[in-house]
Protein backbone atom coordinates (compact mmCIF):
# COMPACT_ATOMS: atom_id res chain seq x y z
CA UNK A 1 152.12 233.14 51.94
CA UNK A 2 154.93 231.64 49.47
CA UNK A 3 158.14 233.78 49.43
CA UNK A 4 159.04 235.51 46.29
CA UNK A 5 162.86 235.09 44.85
CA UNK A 6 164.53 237.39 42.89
CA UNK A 7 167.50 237.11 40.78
CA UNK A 8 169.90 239.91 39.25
CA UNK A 9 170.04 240.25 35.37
CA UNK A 10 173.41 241.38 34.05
CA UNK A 11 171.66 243.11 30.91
CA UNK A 12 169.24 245.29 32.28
CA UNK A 13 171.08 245.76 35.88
CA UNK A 14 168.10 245.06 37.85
CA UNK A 15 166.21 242.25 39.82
CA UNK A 16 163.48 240.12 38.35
CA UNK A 17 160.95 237.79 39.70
CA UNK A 18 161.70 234.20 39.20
CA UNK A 19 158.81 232.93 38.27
CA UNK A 20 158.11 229.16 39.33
CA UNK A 21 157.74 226.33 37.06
CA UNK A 22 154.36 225.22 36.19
CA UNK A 23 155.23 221.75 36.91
CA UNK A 24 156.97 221.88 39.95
CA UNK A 25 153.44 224.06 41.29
CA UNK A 26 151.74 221.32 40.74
CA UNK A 27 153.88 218.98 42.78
CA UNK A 28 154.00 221.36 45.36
CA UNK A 29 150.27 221.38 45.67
CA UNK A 30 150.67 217.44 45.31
CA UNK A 31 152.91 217.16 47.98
CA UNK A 32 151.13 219.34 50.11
CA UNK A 33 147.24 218.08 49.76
CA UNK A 34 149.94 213.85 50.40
CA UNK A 35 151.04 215.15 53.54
CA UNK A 36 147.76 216.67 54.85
CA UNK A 37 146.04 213.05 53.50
CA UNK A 38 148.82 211.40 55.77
CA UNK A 39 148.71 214.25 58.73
CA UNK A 40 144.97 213.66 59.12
CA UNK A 41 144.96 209.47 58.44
CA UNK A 42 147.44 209.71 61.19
CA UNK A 43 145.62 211.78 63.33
CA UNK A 44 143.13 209.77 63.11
CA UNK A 45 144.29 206.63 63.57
CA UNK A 46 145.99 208.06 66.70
CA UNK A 47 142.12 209.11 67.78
CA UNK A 48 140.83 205.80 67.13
CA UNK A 49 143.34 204.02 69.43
CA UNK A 50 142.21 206.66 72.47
CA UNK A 51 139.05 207.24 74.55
CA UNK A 52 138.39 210.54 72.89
CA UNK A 53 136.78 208.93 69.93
CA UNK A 54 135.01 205.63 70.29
CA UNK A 55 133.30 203.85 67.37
CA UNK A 56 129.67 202.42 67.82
CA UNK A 57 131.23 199.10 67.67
CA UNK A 58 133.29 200.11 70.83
CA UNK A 59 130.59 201.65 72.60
CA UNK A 60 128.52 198.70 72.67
CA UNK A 61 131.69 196.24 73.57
CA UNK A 62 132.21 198.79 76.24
CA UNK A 63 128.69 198.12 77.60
CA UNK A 64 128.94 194.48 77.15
CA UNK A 65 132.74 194.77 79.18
CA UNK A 66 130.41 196.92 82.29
CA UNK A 67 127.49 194.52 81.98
CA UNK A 68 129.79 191.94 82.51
CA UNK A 69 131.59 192.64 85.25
CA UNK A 70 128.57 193.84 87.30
CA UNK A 71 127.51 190.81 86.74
CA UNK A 72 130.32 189.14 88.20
CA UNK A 73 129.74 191.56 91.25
CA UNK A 74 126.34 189.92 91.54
CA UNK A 75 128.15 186.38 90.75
CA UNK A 76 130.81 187.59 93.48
CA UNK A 77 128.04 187.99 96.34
CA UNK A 78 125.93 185.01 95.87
CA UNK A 79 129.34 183.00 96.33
CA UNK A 80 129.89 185.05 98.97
CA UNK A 81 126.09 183.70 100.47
CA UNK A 82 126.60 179.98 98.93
CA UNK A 83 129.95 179.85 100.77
CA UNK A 84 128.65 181.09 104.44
CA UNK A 85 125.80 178.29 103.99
CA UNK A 86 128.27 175.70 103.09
CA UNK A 87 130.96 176.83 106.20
CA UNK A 88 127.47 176.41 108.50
CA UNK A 89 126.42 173.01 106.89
CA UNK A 90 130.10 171.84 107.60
CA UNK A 91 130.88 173.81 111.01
CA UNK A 92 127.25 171.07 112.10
CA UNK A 93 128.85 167.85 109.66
CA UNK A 94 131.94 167.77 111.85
CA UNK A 95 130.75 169.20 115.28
CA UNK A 96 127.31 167.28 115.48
CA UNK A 97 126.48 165.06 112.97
CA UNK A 98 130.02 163.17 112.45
CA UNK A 99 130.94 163.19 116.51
CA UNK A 100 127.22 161.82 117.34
CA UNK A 101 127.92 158.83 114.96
CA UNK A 102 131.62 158.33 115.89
CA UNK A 103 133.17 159.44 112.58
CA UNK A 104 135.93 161.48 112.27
CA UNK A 105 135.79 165.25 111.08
CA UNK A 106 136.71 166.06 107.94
CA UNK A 107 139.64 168.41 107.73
CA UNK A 108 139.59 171.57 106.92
CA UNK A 109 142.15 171.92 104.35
CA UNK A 110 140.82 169.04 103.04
CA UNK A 111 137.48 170.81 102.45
CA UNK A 112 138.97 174.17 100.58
CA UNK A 113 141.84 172.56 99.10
CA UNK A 114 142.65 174.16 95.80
CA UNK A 115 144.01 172.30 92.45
CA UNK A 116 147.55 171.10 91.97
CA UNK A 117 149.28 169.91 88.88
CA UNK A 118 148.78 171.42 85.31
CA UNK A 119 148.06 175.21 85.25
CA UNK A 120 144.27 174.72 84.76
CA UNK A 121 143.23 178.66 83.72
CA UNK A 122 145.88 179.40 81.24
CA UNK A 123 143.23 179.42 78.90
CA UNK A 124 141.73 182.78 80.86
CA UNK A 125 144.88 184.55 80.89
CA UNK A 126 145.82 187.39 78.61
CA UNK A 127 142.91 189.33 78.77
CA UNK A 128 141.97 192.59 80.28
CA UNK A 129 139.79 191.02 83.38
CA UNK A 130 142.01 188.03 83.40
CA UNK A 131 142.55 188.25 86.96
CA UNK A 132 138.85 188.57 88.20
CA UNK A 133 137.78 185.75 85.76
CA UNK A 134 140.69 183.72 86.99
CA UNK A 135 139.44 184.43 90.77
CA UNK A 136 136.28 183.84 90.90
CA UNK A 137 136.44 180.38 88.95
CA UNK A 138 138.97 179.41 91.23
CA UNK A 139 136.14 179.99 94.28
CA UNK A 140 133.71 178.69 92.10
CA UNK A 141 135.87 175.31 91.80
CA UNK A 142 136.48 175.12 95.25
CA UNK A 143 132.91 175.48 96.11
CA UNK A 144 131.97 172.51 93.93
CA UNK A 145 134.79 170.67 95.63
CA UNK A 146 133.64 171.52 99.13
CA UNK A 147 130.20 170.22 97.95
CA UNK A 148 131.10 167.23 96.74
CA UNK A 149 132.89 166.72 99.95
CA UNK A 150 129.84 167.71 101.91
CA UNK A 151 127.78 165.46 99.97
CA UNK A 152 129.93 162.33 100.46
CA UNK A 153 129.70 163.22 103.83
CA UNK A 154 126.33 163.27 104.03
CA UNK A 155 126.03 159.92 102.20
CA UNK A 156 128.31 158.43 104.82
CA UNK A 157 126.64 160.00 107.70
CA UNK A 158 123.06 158.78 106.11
CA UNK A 159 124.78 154.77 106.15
CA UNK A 160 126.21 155.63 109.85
CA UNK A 161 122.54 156.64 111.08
CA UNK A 162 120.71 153.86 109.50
CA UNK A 163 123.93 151.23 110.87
CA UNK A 164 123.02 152.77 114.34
CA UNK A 165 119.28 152.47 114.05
CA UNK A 166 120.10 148.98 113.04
CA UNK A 167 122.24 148.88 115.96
CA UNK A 168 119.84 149.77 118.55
CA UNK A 169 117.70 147.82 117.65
CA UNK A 170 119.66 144.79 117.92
CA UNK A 171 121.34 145.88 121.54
CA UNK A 172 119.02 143.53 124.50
CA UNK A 173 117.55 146.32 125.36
CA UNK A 174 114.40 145.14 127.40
CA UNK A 175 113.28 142.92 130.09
CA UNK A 176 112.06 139.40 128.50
CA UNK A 177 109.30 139.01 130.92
CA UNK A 178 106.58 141.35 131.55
CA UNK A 179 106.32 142.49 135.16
CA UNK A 180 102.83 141.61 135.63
CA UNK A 181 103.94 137.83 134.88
CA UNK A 182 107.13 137.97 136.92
CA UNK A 183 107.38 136.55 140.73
CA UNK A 184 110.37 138.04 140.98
CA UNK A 185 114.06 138.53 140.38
CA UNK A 186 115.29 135.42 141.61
CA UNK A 187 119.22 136.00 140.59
CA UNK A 188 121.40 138.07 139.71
CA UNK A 189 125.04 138.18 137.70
CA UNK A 190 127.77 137.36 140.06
CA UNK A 191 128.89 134.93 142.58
CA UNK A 192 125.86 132.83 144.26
CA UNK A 193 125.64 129.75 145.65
CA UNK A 194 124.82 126.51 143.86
CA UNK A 195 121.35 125.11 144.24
CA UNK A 196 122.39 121.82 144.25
CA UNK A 197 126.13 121.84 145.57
CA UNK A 198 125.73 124.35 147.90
CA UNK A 199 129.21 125.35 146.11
CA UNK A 200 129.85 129.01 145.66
CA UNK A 201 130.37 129.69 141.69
CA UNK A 202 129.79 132.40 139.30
CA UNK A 203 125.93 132.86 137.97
CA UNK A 204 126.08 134.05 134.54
CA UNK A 205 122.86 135.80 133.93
CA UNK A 206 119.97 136.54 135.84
CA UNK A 207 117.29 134.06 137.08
CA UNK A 208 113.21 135.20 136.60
CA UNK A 209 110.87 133.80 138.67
CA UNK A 210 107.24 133.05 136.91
CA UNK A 211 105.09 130.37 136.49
CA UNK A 212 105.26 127.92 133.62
CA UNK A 213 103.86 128.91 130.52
CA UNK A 214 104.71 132.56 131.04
CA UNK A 215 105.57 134.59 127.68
CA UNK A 216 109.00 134.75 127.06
CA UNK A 217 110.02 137.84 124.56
CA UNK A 218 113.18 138.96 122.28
CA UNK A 219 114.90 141.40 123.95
CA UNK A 220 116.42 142.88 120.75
CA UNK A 221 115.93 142.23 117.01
CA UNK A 222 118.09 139.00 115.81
CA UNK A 223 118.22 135.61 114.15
CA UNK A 224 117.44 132.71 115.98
CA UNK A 225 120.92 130.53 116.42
CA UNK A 226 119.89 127.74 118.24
CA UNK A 227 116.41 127.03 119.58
CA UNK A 228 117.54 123.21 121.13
CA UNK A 229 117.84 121.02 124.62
CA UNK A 230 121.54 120.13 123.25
CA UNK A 231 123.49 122.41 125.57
CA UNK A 232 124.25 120.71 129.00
CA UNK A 233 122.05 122.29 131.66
CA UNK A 234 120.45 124.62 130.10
CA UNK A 235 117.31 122.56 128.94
CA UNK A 236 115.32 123.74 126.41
CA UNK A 237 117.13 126.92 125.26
CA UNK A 238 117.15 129.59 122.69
CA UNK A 239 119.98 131.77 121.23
CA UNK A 240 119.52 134.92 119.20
CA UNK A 241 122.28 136.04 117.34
CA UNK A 242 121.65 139.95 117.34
CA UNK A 243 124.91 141.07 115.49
CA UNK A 244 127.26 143.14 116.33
CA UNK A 245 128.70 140.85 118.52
CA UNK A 246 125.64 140.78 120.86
CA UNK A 247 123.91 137.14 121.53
CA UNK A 248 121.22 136.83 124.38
CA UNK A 249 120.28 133.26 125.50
CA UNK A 250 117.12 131.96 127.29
CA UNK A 251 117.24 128.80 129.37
CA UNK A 252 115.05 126.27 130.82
CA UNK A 253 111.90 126.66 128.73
CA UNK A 254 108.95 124.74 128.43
CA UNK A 255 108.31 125.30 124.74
CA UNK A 256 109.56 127.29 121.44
CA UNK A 257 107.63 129.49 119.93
CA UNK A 258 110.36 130.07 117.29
CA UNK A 259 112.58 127.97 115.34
CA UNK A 260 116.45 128.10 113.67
CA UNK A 261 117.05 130.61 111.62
CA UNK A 262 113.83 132.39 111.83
CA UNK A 263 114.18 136.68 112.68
CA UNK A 264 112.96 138.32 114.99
CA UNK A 265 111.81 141.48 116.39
CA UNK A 266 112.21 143.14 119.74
CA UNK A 267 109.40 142.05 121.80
CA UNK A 268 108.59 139.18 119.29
CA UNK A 269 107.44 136.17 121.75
CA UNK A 270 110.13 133.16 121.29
CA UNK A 271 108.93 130.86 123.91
CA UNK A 272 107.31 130.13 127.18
CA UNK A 273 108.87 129.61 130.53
CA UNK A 274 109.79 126.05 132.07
CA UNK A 275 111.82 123.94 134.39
CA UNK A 276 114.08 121.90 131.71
CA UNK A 277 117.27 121.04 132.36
CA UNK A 278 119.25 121.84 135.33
CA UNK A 279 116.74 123.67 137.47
CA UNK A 280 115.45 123.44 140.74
CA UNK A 281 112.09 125.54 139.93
CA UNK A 282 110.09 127.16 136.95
CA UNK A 283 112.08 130.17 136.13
CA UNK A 284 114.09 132.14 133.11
CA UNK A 285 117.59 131.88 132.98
CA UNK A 286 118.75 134.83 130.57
CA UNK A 287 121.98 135.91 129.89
CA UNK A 288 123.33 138.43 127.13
CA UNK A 289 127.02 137.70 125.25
CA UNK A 290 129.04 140.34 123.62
CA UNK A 291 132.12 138.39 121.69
CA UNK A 292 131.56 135.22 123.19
CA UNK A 293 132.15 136.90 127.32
CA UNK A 294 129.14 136.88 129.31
CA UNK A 295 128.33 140.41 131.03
CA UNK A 296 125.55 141.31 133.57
CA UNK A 297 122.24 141.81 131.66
CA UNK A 298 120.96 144.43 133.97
CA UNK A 299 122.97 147.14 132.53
CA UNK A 300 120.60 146.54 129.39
CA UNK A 301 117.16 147.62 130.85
CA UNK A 302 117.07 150.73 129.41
CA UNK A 303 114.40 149.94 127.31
CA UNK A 304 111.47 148.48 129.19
CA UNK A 305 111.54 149.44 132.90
CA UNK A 306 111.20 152.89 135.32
CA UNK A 307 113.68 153.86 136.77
CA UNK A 308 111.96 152.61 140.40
CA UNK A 309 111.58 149.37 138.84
CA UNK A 310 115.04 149.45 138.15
CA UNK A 311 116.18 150.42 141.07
CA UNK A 312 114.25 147.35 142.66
CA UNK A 313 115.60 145.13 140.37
CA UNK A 314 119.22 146.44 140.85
CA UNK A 315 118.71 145.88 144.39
CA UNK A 316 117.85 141.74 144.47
CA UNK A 317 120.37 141.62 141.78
CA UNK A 318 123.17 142.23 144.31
CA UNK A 319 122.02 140.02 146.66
CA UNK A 320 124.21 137.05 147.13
CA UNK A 321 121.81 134.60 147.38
CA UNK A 322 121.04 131.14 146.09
CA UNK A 323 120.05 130.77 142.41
CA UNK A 324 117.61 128.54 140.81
CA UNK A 325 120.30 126.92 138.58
């Protein structure tokens, strides 16, 4: 309630009631209705920027903001999955697949390395979940790195496997006379005496006793490099180049069944055994080259014998006998 003022009048020596101006009442009751306008705007403006009162607009931005950021939970886990499958795939990449085919392993730090350089998120920053946006594209980067690094890998290991299939394949791997057409093992690598000179010099392959006419078969896949009688004492001969640095040679033939330049299989039949050339009896000379040195072809059996026949066969190897050539 207002307060009521009094003043003193001289004439009739007593107070009276000053009575207010219209006008100034009615900017009283102006000011008063401007100031509870601007109390209340205020107020609720002040509301507005609070969690007390939210306006539809919010509330559904608010459920958008929790929608979102369960489903980066979600997004969270499955990387968590995606990157235990990729650490398995590359713990078996470096541990099995790379050492079986001689590579090397591929680092780790290589594999998780991050991004250097430019800052590339500053577009993600300033925001409320900056930080867990900012996160989990990081991992989401690296993940797409590491596979792209495991599938290089893969690549390369794919063009190592199919290099080594190629490879042995090529390798003399077999005997180039059945058994059931071989006399016997005549020969072996080493020191022997000469058939001829009686001298004691080194034999460079192995000598195969059959009759003429006996198949004669690759011992690894190849190109024929010379199928000739040009190479002194050898007779008729064959070479196949089989790559890798491998050659294998077969001497004193009776006939080709192959000609220069022509590939071959493992097993393919190249010619038939004869006494051409410097020999004192119908036989194979064979002898396998790896960079242009001759080494003993029994340690390239693997593929065609048991290991008694083997054993056999190592046996007259080592025998320092007389060879056929």
């Amino acid at each position: 309630m207002s307060k009521v003022k009094y003043y003193y009048d001289p004439d009739t020596l007593s107070y009276r009631k000053i009575e207010p101006k219209k006008s100034k009442r009615y900017r009283n009751i102006a000011f008063f209705f401007l100031g509870s306008f601007l109390f209340g705007l205020l107020s609720l403006i002040l509301l507005l920027n609070t969690n007390l009162i939210n306006t539809p607009r919010e509330l559904s931005l608010q459920r958008e903001v929790k929608n979102f950021e369960l489903q980066f939970e979600l997004l969270d886990k499955k990387m968590e999955q995606i990157e235990d499958v990729l650490a398995n795939v590359e713990d078996r990449d470096n541990n099995i697949y790379r050492l079986y085919f001689e590579a090397n392993p591929i680092p780790e730090e290589q594999r998780r390395a991050g991004f250097g350089g430019i800052n590339r998120y500053k577009a993600l920053e300033g925001f409320n979940n900056s930080e867990m946006v900012i996160a989990t594209t990081k991992r989401l980067d690296i993940i797409k790195k590491q596979i792209t690094i495991q599938s290089k890998s893969l690549d390369e290991i794919t063009k190592l496997a199919e290099e080594k299939e190629k490879l042995l394949a090529a390798i003399p791997a077999i005997q180039p006379l059945n058994n059931e057409n071989l006399t016997r093992m005549a020969s072996g690598y080493g020191w022997r005496s000469d058939p001829f000179t009686k001298a004691r010099k080194k034999h460079w392959g192995m000598d195969f006793t059959a009759p003429k006419g006996t198949p004669i078969y690759a011992s690894g896949d190849g190109k024929i490099s010379r199928a000739d009688n040009n190479a002194s004492g050898y007779g008729k001969h064959i070479r196949i180049d089989h790559g890798y640095g491998y050659m294998s040679l077969y001497a004193h033939l009776s006939q080709y069944n192959v000609k220069r330049g022509q590939k071959v299989k493992r097993g393919d039949l190249i010619g038939f055994v004869g006494n051409t050339g410097r020999s004192e009896a119908p036989h194979l000379h064979y002898e396998v080259w790896k960079e242009k040195d001759r080494i003993n072809p029994i340690n390239f059996y693997y593929g065609s014998l048991t290991p008694e026949e083997f054993e056999n066969m190592l046996k007259y190897a080592n025998q320092e006998n007389q060879s056929l050539d």
